[in-house]
PDB file of N, CA and C in Angstrom:
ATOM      1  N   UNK A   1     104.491  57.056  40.715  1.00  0.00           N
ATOM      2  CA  UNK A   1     105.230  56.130  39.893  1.00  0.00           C
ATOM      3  C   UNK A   1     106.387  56.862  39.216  1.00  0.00           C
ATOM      4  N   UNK A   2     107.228  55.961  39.148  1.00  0.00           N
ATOM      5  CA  UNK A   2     108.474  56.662  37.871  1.00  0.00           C
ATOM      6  C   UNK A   2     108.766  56.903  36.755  1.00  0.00           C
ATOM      7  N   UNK A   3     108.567  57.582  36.378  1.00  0.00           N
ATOM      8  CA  UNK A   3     108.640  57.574  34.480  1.00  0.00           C
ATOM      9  C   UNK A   3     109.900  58.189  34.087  1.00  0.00           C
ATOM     10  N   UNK A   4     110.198  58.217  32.926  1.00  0.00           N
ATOM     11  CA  UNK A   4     110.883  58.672  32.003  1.00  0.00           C
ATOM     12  C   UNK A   4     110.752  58.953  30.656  1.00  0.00           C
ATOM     13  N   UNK A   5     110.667  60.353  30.424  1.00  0.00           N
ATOM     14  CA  UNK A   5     110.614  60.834  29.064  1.00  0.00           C
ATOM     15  C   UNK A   5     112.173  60.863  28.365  1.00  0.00           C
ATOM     16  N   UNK A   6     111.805  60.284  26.955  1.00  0.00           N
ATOM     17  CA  UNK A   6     113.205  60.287  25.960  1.00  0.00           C
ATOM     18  C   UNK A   6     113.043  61.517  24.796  1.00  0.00           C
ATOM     19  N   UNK A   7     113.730  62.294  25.077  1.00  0.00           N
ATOM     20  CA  UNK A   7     113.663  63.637  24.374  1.00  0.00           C
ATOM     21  C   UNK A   7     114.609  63.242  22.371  1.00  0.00           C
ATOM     22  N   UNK A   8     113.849  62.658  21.660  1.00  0.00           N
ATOM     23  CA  UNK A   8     114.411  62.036  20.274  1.00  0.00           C
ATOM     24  C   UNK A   8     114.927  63.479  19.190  1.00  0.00           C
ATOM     25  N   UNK A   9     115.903  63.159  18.628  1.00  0.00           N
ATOM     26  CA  UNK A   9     116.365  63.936  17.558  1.00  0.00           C
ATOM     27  C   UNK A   9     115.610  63.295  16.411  1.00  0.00           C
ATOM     28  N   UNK A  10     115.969  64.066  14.996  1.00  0.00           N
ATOM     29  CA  UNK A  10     115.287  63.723  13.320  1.00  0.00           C
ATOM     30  C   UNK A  10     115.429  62.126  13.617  1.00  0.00           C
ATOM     31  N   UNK A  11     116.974  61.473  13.833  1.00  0.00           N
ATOM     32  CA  UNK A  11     117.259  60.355  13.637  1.00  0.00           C
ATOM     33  C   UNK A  11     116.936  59.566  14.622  1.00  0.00           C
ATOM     34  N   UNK A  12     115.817  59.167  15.720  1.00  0.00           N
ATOM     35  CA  UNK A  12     115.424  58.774  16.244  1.00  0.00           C
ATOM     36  C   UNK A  12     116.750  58.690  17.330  1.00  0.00           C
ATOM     37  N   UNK A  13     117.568  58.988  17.894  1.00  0.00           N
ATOM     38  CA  UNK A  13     118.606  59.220  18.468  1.00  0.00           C
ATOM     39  C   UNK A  13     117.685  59.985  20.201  1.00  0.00           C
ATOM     40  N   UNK A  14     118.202  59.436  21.310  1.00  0.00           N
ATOM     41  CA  UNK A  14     118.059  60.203  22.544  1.00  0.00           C
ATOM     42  C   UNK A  14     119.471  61.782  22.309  1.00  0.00           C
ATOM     43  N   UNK A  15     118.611  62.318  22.472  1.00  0.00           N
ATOM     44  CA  UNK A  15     119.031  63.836  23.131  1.00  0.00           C
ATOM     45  C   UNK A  15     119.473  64.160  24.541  1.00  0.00           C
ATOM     46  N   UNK A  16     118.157  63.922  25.331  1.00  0.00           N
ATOM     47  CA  UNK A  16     118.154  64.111  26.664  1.00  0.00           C
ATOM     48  C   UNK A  16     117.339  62.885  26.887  1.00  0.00           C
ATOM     49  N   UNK A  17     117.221  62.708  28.426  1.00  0.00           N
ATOM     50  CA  UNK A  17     115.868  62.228  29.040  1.00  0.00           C
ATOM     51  C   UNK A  17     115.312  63.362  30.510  1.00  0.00           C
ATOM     52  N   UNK A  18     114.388  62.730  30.828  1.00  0.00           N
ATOM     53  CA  UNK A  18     113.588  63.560  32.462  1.00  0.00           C
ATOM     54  C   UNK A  18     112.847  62.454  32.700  1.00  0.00           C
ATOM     55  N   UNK A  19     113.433  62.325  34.188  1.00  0.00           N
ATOM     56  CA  UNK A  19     113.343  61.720  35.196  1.00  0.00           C
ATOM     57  C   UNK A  19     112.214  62.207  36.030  1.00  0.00           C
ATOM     58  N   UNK A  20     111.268  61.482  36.385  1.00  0.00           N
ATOM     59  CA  UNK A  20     110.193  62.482  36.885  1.00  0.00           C
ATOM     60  C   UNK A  20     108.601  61.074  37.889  1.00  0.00           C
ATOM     61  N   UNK A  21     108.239  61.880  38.522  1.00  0.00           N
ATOM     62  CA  UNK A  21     107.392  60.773  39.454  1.00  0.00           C
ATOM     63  C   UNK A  21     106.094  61.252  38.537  1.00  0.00           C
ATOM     64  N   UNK A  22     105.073  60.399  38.700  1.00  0.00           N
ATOM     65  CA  UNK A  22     103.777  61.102  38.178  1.00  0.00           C
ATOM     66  C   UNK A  22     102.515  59.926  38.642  1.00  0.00           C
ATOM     67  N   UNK A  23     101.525  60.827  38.672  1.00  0.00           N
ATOM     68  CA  UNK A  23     100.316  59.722  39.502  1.00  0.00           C
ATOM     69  C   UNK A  23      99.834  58.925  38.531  1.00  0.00           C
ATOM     70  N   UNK A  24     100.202  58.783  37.488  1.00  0.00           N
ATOM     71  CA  UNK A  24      99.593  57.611  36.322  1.00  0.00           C
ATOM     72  C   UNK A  24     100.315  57.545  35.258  1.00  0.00           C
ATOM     73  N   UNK A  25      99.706  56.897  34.223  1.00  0.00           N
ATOM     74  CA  UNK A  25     100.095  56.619  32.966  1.00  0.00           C
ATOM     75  C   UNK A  25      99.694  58.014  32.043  1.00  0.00           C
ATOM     76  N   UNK A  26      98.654  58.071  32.399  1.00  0.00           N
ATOM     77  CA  UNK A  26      98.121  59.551  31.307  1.00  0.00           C
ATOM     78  C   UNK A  26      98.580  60.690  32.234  1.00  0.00           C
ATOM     79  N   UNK A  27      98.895  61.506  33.035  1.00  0.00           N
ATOM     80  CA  UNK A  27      99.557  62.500  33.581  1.00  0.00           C
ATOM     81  C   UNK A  27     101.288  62.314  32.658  1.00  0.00           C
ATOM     82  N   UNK A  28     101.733  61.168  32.851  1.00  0.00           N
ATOM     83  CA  UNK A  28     103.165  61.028  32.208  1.00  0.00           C
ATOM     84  C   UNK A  28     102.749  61.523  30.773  1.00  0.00           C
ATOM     85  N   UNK A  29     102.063  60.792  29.971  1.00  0.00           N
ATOM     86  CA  UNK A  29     101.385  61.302  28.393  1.00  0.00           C
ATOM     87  C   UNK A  29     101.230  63.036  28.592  1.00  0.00           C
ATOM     88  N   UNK A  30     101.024  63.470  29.307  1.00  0.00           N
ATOM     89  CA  UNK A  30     100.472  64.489  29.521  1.00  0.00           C
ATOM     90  C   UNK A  30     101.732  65.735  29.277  1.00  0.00           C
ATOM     91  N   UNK A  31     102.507  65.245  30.241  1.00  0.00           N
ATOM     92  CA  UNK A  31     103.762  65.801  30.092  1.00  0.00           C
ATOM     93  C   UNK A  31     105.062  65.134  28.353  1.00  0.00           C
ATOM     94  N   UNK A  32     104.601  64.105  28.379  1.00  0.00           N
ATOM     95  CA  UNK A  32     105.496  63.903  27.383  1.00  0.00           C
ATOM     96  C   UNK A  32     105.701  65.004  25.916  1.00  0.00           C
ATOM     97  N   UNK A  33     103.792  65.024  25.867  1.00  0.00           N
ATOM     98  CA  UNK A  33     103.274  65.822  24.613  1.00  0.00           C
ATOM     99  C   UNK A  33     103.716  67.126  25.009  1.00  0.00           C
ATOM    100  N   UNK A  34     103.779  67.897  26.372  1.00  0.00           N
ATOM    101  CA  UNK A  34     104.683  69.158  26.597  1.00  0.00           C
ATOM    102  C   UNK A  34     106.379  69.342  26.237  1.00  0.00           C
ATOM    103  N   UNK A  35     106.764  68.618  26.177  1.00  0.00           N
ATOM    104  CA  UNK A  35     108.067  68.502  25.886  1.00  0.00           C
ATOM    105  C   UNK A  35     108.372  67.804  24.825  1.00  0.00           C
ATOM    106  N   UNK A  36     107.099  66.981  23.803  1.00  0.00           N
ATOM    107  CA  UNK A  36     107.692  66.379  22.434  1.00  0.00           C
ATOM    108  C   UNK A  36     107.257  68.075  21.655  1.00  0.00           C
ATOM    109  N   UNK A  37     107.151  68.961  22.221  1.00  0.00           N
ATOM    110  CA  UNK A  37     106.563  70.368  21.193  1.00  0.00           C
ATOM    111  C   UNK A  37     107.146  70.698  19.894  1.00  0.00           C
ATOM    112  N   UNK A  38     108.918  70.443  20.012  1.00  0.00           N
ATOM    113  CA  UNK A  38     109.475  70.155  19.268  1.00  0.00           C
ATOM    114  C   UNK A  38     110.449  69.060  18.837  1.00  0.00           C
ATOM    115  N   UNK A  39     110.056  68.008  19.145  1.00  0.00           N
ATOM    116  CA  UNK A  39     110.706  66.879  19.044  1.00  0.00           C
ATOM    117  C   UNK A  39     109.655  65.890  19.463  1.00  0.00           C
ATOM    118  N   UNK A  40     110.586  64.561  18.710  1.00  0.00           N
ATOM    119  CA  UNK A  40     109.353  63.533  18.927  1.00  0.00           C
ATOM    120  C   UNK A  40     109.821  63.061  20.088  1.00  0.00           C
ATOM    121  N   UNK A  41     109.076  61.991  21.171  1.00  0.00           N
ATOM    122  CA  UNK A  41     109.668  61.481  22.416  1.00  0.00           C
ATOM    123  C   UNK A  41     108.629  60.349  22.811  1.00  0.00           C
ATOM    124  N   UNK A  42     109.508  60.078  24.047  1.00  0.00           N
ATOM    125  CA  UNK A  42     109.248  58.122  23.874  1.00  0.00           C
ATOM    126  C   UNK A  42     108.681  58.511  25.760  1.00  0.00           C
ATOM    127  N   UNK A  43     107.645  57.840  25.921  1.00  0.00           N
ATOM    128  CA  UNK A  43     107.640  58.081  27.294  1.00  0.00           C
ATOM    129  C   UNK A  43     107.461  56.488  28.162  1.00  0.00           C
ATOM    130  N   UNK A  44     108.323  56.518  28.880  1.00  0.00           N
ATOM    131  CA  UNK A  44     108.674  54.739  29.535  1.00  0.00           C
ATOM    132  C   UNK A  44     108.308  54.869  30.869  1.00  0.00           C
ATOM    133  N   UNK A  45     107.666  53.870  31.942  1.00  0.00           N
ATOM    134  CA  UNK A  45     107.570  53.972  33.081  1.00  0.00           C
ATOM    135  C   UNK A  45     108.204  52.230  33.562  1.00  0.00           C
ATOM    136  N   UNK A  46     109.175  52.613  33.986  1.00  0.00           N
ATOM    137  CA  UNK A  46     110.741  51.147  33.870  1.00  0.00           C
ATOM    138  C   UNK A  46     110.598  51.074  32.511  1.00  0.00           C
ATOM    139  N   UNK A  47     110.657  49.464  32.330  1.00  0.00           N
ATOM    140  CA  UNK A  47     110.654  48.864  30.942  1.00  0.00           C
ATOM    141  C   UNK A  47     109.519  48.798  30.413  1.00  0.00           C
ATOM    142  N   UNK A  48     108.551  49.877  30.790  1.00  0.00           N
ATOM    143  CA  UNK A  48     107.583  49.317  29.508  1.00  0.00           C
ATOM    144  C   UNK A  48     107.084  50.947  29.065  1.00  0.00           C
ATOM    145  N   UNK A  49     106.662  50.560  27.730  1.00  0.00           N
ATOM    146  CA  UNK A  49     106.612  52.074  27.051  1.00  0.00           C
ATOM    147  C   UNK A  49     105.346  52.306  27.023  1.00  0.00           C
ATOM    148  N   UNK A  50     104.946  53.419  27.369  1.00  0.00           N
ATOM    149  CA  UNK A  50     103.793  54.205  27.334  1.00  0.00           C
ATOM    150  C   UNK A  50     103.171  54.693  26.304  1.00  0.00           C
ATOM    151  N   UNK A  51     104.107  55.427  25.565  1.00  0.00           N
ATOM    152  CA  UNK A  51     103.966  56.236  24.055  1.00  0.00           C
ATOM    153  C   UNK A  51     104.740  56.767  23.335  1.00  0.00           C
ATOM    154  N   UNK A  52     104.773  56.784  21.977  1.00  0.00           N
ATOM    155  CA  UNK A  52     105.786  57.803  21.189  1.00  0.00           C
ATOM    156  C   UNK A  52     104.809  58.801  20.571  1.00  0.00           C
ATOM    157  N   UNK A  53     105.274  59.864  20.710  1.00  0.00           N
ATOM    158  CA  UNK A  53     104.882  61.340  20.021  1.00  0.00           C
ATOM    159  C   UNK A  53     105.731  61.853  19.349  1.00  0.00           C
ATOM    160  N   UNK A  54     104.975  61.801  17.842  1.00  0.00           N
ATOM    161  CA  UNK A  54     105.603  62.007  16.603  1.00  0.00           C
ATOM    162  C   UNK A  54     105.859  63.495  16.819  1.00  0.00           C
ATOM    163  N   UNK A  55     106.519  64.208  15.881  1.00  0.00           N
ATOM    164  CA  UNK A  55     106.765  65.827  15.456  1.00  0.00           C
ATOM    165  C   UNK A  55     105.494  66.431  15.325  1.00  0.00           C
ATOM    166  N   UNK A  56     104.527  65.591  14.735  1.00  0.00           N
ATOM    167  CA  UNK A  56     103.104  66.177  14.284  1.00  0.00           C
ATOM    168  C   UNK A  56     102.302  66.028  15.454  1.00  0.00           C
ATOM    169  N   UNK A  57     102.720  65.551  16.801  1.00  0.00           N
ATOM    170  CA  UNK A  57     101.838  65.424  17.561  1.00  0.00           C
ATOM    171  C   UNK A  57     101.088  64.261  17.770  1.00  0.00           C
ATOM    172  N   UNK A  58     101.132  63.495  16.473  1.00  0.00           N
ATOM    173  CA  UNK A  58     100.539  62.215  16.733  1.00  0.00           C
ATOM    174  C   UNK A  58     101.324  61.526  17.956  1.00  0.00           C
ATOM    175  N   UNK A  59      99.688  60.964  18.661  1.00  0.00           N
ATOM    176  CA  UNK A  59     100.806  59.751  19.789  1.00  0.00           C
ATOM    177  C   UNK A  59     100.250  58.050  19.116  1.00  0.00           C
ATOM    178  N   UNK A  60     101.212  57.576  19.642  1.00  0.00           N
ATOM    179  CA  UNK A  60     100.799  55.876  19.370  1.00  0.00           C
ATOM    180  C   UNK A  60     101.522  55.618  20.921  1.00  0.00           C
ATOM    181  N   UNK A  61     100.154  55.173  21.108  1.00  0.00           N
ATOM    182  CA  UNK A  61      99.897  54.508  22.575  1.00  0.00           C
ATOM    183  C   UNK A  61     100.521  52.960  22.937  1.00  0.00           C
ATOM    184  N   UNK A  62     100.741  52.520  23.505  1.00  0.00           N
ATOM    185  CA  UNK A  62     101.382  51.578  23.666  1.00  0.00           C
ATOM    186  C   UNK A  62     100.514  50.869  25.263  1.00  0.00           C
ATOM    187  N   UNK A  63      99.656  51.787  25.888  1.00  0.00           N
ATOM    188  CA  UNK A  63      99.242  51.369  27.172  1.00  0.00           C
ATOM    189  C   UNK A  63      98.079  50.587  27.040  1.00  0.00           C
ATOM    190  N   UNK A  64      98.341  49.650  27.386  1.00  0.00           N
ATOM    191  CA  UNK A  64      97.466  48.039  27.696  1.00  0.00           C
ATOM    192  C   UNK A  64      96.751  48.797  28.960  1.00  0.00           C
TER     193      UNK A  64
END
């Protein structure tokens, strides 16, 4: 499947994104939390959102 991680600044602002295939919903989570290490980030697969991972690591799940 296709996902996309949104790499967020302080101000909730995109930085970057990564473009990336992955065999599920939690493999994408998986990677998001590697790359929110220092930053928070939004992880989307098309239009629907997976999760945001706060600075602290917290995630809020979004997967039905």
């Amino acid at each position: 499947m296709n996902y996309r991680i949104y790499v967020l600044d302080r101000r909730s602002h995109i930085m970057e994104s990564h473009d990336f295939e992955g065999r599920d919903d939690a493999a994408a989570l998986e990677k998001g939390i590697v790359l929110g290490a220092r930053n928070s980030v939004e992880v989307w697969q098309k239009d629907r959102l997976i999760a945001c991972i706060g600075l602290d690591g917290d995630v809020a799940s979004a997967m039905r």
